[in-house]
N, C-alpha and C. Protein backbone atom coordinates (compact mmCIF):
# COMPACT_ATOMS: atom_id res chain seq x y z
N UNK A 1 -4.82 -21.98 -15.26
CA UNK A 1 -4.66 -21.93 -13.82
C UNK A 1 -3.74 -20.77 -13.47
N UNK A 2 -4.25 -20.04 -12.66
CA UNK A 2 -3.15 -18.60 -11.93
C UNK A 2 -2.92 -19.02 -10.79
N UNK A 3 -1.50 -18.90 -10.94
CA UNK A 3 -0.55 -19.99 -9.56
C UNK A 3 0.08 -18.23 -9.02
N UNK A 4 -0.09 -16.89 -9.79
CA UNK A 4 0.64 -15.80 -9.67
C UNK A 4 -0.66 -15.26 -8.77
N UNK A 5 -1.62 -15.49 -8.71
CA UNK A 5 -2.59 -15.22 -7.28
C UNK A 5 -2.37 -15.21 -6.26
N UNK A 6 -1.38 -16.59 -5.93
CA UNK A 6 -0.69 -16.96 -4.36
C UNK A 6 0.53 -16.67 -4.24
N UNK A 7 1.05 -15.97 -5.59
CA UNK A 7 2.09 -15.42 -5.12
C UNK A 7 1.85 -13.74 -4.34
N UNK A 8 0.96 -13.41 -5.45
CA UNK A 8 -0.01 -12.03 -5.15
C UNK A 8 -0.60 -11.84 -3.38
N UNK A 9 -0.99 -12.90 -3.43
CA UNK A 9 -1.95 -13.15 -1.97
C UNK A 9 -0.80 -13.17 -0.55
N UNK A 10 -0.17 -14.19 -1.14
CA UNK A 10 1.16 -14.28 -0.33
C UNK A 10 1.95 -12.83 0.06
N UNK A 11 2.35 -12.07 -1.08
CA UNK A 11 3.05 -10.87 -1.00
C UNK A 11 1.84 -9.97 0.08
N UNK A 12 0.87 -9.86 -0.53
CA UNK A 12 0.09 -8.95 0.35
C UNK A 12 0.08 -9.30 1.74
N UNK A 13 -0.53 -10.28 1.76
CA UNK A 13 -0.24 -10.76 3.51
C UNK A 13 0.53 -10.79 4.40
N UNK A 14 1.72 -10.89 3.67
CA UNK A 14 3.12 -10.89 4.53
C UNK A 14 3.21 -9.04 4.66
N UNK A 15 3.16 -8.48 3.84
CA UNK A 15 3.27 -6.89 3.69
C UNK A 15 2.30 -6.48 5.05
N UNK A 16 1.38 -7.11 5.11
CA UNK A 16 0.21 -6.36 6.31
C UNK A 16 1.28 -6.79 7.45
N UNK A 17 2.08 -7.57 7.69
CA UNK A 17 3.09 -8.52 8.74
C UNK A 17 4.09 -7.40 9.26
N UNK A 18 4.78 -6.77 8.25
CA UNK A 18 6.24 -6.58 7.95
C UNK A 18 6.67 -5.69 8.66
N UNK A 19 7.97 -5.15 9.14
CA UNK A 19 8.59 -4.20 10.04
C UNK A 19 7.28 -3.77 10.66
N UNK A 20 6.86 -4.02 11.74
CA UNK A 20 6.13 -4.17 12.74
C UNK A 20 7.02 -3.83 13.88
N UNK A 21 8.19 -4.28 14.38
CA UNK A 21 8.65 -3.80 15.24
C UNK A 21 8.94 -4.74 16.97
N UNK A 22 8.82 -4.45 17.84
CA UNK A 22 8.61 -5.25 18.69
C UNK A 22 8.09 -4.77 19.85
N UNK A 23 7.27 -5.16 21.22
CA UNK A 23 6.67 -4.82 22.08
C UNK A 23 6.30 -5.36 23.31
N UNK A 24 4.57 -4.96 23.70
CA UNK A 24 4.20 -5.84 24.98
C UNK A 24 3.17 -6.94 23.73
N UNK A 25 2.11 -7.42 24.58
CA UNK A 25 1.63 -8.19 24.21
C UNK A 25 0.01 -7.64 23.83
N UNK A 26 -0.61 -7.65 22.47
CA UNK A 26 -1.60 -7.39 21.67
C UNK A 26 -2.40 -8.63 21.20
N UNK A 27 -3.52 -8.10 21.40
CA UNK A 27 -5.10 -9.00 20.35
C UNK A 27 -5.54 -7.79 19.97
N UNK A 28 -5.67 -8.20 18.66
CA UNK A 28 -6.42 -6.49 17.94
C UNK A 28 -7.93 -6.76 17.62
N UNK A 29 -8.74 -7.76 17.83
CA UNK A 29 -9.95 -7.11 17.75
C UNK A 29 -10.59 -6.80 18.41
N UNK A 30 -10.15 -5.51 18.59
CA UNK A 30 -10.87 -4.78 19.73
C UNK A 30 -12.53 -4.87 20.10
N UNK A 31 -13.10 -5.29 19.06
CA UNK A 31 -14.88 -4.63 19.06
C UNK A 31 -15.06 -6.07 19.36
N UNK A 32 -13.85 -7.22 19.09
CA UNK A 32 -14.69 -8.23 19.11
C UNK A 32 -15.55 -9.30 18.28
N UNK A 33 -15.46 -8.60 16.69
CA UNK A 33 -16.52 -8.99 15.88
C UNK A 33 -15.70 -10.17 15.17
N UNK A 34 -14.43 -10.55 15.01
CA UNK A 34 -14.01 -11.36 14.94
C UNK A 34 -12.96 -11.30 13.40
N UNK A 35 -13.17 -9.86 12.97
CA UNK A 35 -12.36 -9.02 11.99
C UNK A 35 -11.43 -8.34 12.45
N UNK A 36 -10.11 -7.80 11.99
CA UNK A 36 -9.31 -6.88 12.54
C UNK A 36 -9.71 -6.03 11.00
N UNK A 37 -9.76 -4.74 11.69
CA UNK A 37 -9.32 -3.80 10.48
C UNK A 37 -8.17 -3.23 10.76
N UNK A 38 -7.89 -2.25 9.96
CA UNK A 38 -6.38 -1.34 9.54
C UNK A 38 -6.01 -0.61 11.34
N UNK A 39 -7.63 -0.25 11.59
CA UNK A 39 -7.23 0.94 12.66
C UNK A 39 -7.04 -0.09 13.82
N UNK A 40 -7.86 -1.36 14.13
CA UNK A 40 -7.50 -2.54 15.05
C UNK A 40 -6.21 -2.88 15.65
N UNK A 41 -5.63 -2.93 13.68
CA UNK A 41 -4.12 -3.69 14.02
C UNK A 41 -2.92 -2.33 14.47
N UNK A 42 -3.04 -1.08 13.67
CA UNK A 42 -2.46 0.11 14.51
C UNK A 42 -2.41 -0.43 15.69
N UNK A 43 -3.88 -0.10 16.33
CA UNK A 43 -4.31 0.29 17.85
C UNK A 43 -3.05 -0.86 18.35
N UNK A 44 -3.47 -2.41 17.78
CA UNK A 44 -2.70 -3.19 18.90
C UNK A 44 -1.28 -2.94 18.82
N UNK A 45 -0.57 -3.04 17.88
CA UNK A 45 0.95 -2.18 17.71
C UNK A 45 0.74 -1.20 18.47
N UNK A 46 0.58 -0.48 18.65
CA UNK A 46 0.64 0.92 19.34
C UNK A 46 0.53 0.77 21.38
N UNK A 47 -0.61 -0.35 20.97
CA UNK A 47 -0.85 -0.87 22.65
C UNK A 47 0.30 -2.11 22.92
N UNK A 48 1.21 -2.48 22.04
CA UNK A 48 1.71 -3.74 22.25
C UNK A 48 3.71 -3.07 23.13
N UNK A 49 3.30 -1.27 22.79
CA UNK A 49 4.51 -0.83 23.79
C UNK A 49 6.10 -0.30 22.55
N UNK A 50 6.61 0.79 23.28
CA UNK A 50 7.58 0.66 22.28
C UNK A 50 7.63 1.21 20.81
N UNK A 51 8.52 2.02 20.47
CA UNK A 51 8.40 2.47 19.38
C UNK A 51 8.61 1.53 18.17
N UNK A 52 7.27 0.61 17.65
CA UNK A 52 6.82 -0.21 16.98
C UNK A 52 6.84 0.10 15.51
N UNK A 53 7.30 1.52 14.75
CA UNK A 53 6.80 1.61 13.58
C UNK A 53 8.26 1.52 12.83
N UNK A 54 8.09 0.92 11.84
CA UNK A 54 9.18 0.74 11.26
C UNK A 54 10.20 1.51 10.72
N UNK A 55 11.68 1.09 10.04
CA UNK A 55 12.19 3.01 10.23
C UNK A 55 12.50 2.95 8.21
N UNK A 56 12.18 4.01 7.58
CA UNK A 56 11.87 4.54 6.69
C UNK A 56 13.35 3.45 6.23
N UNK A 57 13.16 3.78 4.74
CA UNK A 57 14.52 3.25 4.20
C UNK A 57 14.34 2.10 2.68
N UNK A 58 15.46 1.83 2.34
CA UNK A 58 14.95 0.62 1.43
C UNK A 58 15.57 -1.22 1.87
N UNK A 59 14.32 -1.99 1.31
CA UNK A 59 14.54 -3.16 2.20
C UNK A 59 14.27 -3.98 0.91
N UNK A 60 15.13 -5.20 0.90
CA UNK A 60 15.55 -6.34 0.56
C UNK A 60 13.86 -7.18 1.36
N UNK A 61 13.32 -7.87 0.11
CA UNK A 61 12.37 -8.96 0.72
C UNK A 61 12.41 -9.95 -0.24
N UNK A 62 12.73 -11.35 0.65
CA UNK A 62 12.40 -12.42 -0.40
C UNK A 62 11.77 -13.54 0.09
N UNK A 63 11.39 -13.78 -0.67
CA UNK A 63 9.81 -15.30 -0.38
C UNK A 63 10.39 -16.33 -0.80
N UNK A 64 11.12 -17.58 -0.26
CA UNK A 64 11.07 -18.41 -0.18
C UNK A 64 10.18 -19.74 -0.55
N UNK A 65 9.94 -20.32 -1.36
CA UNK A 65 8.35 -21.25 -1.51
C UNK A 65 9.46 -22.56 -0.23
N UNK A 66 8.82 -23.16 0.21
CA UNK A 66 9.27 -24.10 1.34
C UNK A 66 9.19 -25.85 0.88
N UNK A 67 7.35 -25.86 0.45
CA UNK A 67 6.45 -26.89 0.40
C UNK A 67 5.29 -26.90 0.23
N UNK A 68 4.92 -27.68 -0.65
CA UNK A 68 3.59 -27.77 -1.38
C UNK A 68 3.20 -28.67 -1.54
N UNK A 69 1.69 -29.26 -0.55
CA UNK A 69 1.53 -30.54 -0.66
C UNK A 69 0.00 -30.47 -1.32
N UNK A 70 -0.34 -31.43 -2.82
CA UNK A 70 -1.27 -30.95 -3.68
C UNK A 70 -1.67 -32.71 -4.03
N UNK A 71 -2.04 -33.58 -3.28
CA UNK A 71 -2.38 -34.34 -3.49
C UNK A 71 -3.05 -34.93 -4.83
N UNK A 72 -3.52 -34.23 -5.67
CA UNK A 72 -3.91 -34.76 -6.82
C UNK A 72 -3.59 -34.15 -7.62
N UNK A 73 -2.24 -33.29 -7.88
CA UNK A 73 -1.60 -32.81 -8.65
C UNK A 73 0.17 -33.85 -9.06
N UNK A 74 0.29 -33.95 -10.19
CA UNK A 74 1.54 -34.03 -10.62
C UNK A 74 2.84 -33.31 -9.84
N UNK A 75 3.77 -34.30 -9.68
CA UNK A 75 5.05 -33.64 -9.54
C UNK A 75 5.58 -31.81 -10.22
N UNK A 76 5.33 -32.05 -11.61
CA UNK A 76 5.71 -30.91 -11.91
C UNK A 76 4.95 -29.85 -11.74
N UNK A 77 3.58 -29.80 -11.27
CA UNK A 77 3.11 -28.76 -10.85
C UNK A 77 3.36 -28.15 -9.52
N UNK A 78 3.81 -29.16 -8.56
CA UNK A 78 4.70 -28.57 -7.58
C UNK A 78 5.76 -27.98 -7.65
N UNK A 79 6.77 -27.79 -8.66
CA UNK A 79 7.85 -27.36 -9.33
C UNK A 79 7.25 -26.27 -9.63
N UNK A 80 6.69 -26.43 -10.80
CA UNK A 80 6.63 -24.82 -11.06
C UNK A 80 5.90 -24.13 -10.15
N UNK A 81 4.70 -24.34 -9.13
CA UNK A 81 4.35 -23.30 -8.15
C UNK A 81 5.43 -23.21 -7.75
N UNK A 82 6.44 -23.75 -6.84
CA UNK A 82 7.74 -23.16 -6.53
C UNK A 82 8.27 -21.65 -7.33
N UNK A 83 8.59 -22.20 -8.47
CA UNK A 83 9.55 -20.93 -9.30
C UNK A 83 8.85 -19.93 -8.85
N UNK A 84 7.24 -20.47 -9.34
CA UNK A 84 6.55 -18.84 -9.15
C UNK A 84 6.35 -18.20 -7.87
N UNK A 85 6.87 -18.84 -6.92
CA UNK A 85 6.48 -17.95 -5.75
C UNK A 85 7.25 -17.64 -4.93
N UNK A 86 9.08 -18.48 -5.51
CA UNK A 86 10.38 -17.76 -4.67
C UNK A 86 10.99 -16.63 -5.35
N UNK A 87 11.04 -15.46 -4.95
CA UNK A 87 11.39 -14.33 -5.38
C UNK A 87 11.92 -12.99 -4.53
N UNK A 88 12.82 -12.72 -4.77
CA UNK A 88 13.31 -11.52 -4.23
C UNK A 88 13.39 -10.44 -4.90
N UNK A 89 13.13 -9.16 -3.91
CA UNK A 89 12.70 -8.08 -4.35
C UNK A 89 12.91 -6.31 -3.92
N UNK A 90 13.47 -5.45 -3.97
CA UNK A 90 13.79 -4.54 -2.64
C UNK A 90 12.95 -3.04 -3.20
N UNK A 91 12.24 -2.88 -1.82
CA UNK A 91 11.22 -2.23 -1.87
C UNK A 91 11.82 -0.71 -1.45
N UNK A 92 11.24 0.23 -1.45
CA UNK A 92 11.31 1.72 -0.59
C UNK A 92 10.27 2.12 0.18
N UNK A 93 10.75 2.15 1.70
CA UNK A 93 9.28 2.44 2.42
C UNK A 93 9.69 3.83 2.39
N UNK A 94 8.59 4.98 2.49
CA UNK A 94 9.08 6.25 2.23
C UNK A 94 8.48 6.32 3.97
N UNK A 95 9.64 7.83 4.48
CA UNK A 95 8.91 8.15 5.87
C UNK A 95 7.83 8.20 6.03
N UNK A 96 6.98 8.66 4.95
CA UNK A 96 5.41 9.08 5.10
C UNK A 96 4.42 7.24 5.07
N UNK A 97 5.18 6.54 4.29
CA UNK A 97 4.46 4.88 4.60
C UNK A 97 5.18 4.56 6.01
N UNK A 98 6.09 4.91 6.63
CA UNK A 98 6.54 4.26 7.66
C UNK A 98 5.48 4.94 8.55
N UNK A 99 5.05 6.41 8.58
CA UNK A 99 4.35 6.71 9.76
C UNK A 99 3.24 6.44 9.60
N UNK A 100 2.77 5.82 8.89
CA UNK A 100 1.04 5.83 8.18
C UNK A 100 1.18 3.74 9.07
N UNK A 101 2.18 3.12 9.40
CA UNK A 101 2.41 1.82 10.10
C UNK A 101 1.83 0.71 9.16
N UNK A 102 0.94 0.46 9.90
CA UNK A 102 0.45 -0.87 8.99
C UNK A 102 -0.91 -0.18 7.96
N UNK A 103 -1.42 0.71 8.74
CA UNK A 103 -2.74 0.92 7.92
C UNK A 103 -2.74 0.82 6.05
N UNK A 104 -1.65 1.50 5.38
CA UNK A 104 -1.59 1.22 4.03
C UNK A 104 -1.06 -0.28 3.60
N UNK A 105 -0.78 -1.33 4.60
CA UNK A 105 -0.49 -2.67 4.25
C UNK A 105 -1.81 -3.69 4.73
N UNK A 106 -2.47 -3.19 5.54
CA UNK A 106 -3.75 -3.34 5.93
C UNK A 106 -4.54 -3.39 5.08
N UNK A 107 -4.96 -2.21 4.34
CA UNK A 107 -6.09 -1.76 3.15
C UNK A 107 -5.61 -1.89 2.03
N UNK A 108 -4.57 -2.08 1.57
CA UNK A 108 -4.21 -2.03 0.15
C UNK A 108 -3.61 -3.50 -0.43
N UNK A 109 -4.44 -3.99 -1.15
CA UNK A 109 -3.59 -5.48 -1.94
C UNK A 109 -4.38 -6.82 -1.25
N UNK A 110 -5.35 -6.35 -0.57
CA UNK A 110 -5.90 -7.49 0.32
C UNK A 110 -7.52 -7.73 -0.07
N UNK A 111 -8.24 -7.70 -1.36
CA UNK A 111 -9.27 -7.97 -1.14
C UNK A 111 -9.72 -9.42 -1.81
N UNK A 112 -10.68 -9.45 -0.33
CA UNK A 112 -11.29 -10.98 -0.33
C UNK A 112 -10.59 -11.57 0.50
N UNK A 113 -9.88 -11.08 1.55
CA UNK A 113 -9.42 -11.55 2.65
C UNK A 113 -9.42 -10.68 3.64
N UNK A 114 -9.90 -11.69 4.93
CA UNK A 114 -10.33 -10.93 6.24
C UNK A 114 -9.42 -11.71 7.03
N UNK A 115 -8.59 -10.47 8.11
CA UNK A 115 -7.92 -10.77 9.11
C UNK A 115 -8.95 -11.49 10.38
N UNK A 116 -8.61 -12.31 10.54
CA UNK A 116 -9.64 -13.05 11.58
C UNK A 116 -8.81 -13.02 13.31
N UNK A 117 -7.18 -12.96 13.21
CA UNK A 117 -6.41 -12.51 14.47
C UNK A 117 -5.19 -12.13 14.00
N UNK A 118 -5.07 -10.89 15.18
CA UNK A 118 -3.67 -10.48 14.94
C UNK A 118 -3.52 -10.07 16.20
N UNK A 119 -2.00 -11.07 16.76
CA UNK A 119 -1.55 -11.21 17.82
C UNK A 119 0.51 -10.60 17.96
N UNK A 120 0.58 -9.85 18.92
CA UNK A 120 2.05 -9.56 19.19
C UNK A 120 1.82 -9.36 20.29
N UNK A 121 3.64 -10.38 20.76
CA UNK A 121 3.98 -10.44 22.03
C UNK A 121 5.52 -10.73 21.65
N UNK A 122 6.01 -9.48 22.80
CA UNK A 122 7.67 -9.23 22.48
C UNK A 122 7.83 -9.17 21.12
N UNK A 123 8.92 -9.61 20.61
CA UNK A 123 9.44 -9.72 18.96
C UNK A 123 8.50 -10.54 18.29
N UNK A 124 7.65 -11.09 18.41
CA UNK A 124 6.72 -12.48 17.62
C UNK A 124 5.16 -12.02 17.50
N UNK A 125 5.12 -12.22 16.18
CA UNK A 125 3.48 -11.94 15.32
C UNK A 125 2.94 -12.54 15.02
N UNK A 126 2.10 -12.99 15.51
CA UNK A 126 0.69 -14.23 14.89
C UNK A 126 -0.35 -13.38 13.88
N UNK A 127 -0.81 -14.29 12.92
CA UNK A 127 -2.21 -13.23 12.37
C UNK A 127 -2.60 -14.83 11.21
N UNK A 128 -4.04 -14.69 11.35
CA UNK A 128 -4.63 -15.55 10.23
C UNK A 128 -5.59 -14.63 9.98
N UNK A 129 -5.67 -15.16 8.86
CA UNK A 129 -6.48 -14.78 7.47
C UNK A 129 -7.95 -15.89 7.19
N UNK A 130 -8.51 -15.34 6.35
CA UNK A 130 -9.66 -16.27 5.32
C UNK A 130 -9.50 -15.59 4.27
N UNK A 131 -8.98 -16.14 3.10
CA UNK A 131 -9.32 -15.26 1.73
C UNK A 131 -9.91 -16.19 1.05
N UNK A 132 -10.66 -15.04 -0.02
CA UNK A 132 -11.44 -16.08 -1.18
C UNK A 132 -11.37 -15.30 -2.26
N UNK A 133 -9.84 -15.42 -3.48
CA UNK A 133 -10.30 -15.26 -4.40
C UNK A 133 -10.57 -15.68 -5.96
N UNK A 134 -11.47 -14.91 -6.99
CA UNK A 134 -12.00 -16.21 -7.49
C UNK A 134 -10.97 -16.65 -8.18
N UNK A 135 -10.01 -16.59 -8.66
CA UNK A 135 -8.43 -17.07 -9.40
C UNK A 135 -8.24 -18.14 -8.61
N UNK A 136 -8.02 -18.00 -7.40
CA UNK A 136 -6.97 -18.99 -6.46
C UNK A 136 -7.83 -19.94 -5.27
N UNK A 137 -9.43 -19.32 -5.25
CA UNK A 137 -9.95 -20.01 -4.19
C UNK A 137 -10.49 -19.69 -3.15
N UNK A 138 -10.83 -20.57 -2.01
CA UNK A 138 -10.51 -20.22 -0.37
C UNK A 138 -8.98 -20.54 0.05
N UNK A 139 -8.92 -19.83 1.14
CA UNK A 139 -7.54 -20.41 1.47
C UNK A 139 -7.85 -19.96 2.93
N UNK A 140 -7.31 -20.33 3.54
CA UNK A 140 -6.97 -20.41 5.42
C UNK A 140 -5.79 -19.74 5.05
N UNK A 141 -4.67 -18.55 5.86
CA UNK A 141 -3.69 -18.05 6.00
C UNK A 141 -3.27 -17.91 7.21
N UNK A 142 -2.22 -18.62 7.81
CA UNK A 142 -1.46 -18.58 9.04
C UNK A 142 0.35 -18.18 8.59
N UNK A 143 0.19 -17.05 9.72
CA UNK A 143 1.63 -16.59 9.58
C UNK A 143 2.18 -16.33 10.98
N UNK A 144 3.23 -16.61 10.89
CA UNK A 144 4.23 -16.64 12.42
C UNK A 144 5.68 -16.13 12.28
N UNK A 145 5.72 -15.22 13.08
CA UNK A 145 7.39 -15.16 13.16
C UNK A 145 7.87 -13.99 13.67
N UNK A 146 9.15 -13.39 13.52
CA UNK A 146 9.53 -12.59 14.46
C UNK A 146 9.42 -11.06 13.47
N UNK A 147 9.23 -10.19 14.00
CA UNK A 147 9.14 -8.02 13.75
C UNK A 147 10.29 -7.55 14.85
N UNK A 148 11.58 -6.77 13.61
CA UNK A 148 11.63 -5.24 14.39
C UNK A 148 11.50 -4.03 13.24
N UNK A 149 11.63 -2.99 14.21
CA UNK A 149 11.91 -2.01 13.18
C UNK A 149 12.27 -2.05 11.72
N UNK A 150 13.64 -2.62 11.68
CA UNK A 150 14.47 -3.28 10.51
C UNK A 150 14.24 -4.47 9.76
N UNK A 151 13.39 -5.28 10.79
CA UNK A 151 13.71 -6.88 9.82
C UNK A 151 12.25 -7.57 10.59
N UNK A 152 11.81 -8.73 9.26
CA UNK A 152 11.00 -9.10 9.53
C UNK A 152 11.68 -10.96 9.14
N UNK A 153 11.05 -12.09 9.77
CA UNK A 153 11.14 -13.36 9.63
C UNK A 153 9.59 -13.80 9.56
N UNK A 154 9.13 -14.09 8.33
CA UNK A 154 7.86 -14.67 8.64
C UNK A 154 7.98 -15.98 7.83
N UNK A 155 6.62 -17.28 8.42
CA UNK A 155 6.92 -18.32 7.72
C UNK A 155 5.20 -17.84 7.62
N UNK A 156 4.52 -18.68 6.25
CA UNK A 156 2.99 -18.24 6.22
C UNK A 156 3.09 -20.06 5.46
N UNK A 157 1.72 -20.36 6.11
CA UNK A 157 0.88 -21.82 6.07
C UNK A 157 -0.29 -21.74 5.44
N UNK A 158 -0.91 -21.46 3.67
CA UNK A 158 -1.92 -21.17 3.13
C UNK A 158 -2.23 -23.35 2.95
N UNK A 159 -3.62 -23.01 3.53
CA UNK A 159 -4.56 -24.28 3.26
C UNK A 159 -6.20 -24.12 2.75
N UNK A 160 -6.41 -24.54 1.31
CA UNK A 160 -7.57 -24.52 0.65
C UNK A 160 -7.33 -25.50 -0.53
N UNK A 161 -8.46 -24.57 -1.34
CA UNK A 161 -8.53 -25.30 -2.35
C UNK A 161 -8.44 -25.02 -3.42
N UNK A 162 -7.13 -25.67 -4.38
CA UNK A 162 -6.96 -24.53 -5.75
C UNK A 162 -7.71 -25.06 -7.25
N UNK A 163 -8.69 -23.79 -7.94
CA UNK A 163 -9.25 -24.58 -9.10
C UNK A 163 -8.58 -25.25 -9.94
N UNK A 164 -9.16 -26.53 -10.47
CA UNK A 164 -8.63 -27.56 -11.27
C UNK A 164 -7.54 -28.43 -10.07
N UNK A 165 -7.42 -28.38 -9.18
CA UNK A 165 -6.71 -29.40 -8.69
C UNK A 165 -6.92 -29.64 -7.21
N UNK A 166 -7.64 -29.08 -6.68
CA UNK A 166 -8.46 -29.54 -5.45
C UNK A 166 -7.46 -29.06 -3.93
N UNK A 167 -7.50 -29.79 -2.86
CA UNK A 167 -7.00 -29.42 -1.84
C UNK A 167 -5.61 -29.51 -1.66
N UNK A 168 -5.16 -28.21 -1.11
CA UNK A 168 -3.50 -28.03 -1.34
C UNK A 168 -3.34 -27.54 0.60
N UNK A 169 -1.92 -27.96 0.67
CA UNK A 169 -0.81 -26.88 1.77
C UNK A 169 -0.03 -26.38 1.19
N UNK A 170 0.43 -24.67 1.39
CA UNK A 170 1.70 -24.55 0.93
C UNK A 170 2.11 -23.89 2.22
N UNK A 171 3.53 -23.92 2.35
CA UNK A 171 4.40 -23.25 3.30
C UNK A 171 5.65 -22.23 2.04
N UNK A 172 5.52 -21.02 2.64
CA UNK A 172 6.60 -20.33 2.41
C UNK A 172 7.40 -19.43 3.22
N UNK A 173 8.61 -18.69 3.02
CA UNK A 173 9.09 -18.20 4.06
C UNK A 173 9.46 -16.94 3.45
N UNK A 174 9.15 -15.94 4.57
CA UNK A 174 9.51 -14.18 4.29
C UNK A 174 10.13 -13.79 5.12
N UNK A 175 11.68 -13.31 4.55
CA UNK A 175 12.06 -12.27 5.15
C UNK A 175 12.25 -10.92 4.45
N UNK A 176 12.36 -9.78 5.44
CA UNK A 176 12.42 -8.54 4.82
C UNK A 176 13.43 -7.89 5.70
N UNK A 177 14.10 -7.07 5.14
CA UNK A 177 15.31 -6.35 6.10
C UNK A 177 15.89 -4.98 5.25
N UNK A 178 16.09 -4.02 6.37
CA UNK A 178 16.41 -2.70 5.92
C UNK A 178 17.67 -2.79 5.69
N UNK A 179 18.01 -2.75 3.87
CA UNK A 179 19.51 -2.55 3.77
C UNK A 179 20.05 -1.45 3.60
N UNK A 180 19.31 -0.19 3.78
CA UNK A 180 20.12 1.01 3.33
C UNK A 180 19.09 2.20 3.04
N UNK A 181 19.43 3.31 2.23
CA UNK A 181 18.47 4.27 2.25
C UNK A 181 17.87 4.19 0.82
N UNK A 182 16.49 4.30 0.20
CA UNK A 182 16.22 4.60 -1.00
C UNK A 182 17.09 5.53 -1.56
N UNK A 183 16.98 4.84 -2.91
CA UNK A 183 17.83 5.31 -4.37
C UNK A 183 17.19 5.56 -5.25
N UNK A 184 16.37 5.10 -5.15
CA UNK A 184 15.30 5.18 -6.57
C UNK A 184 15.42 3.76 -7.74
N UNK A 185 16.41 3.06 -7.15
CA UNK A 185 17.11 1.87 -8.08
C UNK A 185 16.05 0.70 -7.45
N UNK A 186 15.00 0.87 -6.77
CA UNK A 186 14.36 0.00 -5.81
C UNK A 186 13.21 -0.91 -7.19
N UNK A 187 12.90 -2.20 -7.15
CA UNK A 187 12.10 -2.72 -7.46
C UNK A 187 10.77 -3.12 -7.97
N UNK A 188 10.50 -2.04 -6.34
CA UNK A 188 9.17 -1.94 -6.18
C UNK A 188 9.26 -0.61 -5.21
N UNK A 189 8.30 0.49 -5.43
CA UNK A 189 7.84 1.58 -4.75
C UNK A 189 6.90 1.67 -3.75
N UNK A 190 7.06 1.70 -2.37
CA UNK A 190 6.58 1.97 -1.27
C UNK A 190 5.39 2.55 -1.57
């Protein structure tokens, strides 16, 4: 069983989320079809007011696991999905990912999942997901919480179904925040 899928899935999703910023009020699918793509979620940041793009630098992010409710799983398999999916980590967004906005968190780390809404109004970001992949499943993805420039608060609500143990909730919590300027001592590379 790969429980490091939803940690995988998790990280990506929240990343499409992150220093976003704050504004007016956005629905990004523009065409309607009931997908957001990369250039969608720009557009609505961009239409949501306000210099929305995040500011270059290196940032502290850590994931929280919250709760995991796995009905036909053992106690200790709720334990260890935990370990595996609270983790902290500090990234480097370089100026050139900060001006490029969401589009490289959009397209990159996300396949087999389609943005189905992505909503901002003032400081607060809505966006769900459908992913399906074959490691970890279907899953429903709901995420909520507050974007600026500097700092992000997200809580994300994945509901499906994981192989070998059937229908799960998990809740976890992301924050991310600009502590300073890249060093090169960073974690993970922008």
């Amino acid at each position: 069983m790969k429980y490091g899928s939803f940690a995988g899935l998790a990280a990506s999703a929240l990343a499409a989320l992150t220093l976003a910023g704050c504004g007016g009020t956005s629905d990004a699918d523009a065409d309607g079809d009931g997908e957001i793509t990369a250039a969608e979620a720009n557009a609505a940041v961009d239409a949501a007011g306000g210099d929305l793009k995040p500011q270059p630098g290196k940032y502290k992010a850590t994931i929280t696991f919250i709760d995991a409710k796995i009905p036909s799983a053992p106690p200790e398999i709720k334990a260890m999905i935990g370990d595996s999916m609270s983790n902290t980590f500090e990234v480097c967004l370089t100026p050139e990912d900060a001006e490029r906005g969401f589009e490289k968190a959009m397209t990159e780390g996300r396949d087999g999942c389609k943005i189905n809404t992505f909503t901002i109004k003032g400081n607060n970001l809505d966006m769900t997901m459908a992913c399906d992949d074959p490691a970890s499943g279907k899953m429903d993805v709901a995420m909520t919480g507050t974007v600026t420039p500097t700092k992000s608060d997200m809580k994300m609500t994945m509901n499906g179904m994981m192989p070998e143990l059937g229908a799960m909730e998990m809740q976890m919590q992301f924050v991310q925040e600009r502590i300073g300027e890249c060093d090169g001592k960073e974690t993970v590379k922008g």
